[in-house]
Protein backbone atom coordinates (compact mmCIF):
# COMPACT_ATOMS: atom_id res chain seq x y z
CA UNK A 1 5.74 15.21 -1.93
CA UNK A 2 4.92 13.37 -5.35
CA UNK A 3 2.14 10.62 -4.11
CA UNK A 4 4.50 7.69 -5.97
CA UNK A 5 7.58 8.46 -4.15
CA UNK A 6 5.74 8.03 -0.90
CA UNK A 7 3.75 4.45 -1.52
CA UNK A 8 3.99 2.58 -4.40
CA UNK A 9 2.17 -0.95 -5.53
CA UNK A 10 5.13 -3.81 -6.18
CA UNK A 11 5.05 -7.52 -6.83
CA UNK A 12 7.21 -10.04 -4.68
CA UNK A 13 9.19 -12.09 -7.04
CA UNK A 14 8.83 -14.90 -4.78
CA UNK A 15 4.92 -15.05 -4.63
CA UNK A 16 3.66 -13.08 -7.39
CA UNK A 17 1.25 -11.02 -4.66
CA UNK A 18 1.19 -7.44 -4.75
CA UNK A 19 2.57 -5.66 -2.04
CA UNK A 20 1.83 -1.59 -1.00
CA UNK A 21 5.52 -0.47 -0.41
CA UNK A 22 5.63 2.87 1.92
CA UNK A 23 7.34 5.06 4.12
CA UNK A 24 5.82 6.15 7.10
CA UNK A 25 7.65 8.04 10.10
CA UNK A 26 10.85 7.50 8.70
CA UNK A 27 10.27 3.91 8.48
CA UNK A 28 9.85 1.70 5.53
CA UNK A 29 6.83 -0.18 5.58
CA UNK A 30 5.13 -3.06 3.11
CA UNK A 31 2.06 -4.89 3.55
CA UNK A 32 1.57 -7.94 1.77
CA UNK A 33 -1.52 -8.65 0.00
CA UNK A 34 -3.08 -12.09 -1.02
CA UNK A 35 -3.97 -10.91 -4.24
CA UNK A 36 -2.31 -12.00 -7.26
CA UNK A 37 -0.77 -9.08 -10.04
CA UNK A 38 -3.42 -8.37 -12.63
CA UNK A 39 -4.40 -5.26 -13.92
CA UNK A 40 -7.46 -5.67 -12.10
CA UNK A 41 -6.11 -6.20 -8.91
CA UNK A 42 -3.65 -3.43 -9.11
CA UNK A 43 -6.56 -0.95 -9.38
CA UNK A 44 -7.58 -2.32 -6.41
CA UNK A 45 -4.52 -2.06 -4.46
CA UNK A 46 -3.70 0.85 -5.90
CA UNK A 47 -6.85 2.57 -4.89
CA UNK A 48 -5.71 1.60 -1.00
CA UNK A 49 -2.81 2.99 -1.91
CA UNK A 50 -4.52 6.53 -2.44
CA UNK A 51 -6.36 6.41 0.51
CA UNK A 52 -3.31 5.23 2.41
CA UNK A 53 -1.29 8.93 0.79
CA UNK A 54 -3.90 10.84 1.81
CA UNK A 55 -4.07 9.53 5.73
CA UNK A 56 -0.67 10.47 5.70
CA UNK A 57 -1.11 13.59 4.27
CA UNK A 58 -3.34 14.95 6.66
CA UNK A 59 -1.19 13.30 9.65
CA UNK A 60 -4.28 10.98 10.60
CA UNK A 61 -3.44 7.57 9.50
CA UNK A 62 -3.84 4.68 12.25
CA UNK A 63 -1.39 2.04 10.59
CA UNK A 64 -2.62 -0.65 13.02
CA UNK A 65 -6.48 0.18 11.35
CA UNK A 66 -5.22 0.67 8.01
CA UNK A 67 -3.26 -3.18 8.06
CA UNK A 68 -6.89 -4.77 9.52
CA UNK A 69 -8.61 -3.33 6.60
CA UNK A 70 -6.03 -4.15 3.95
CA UNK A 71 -7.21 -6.79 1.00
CA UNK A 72 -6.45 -9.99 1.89
């Protein structure tokens, strides 16, 4: 599966903070950042993002770990 079609890096209109917008299990997921959308700041995310497609690529990913070590 194409790595963008399976977690993507958004802004919410409301806030202006980037959020990492997934599915996982069949579920759709998104985890709110407190960072504001920059380009900077979307590397950042966006390399979480990676690391968050592979975990799930290789069936290993521990949401409840991943969303203590997200950028907040």
């Amino acid at each position: 599966m194409e790595q963008s079609s399976m977690a993507k890096v958004v802004t919410r209109k409301e806030t202006g903070k980037l959020v990492i917008d997934f599915t996982y299990k069949g579920i759709r997921c998104r985890e709110q950042t407190a960072l504001e959308d920059s380009p900077k700041n979307r590397k950042l995310v966006q390399s979480v993002v990676d690391r968050l497609v592979q975990e799930m690529r290789k069936g290993s990913l521990n949401r409840p770990a991943f969303r203590g070590g997200l950028l907040v």
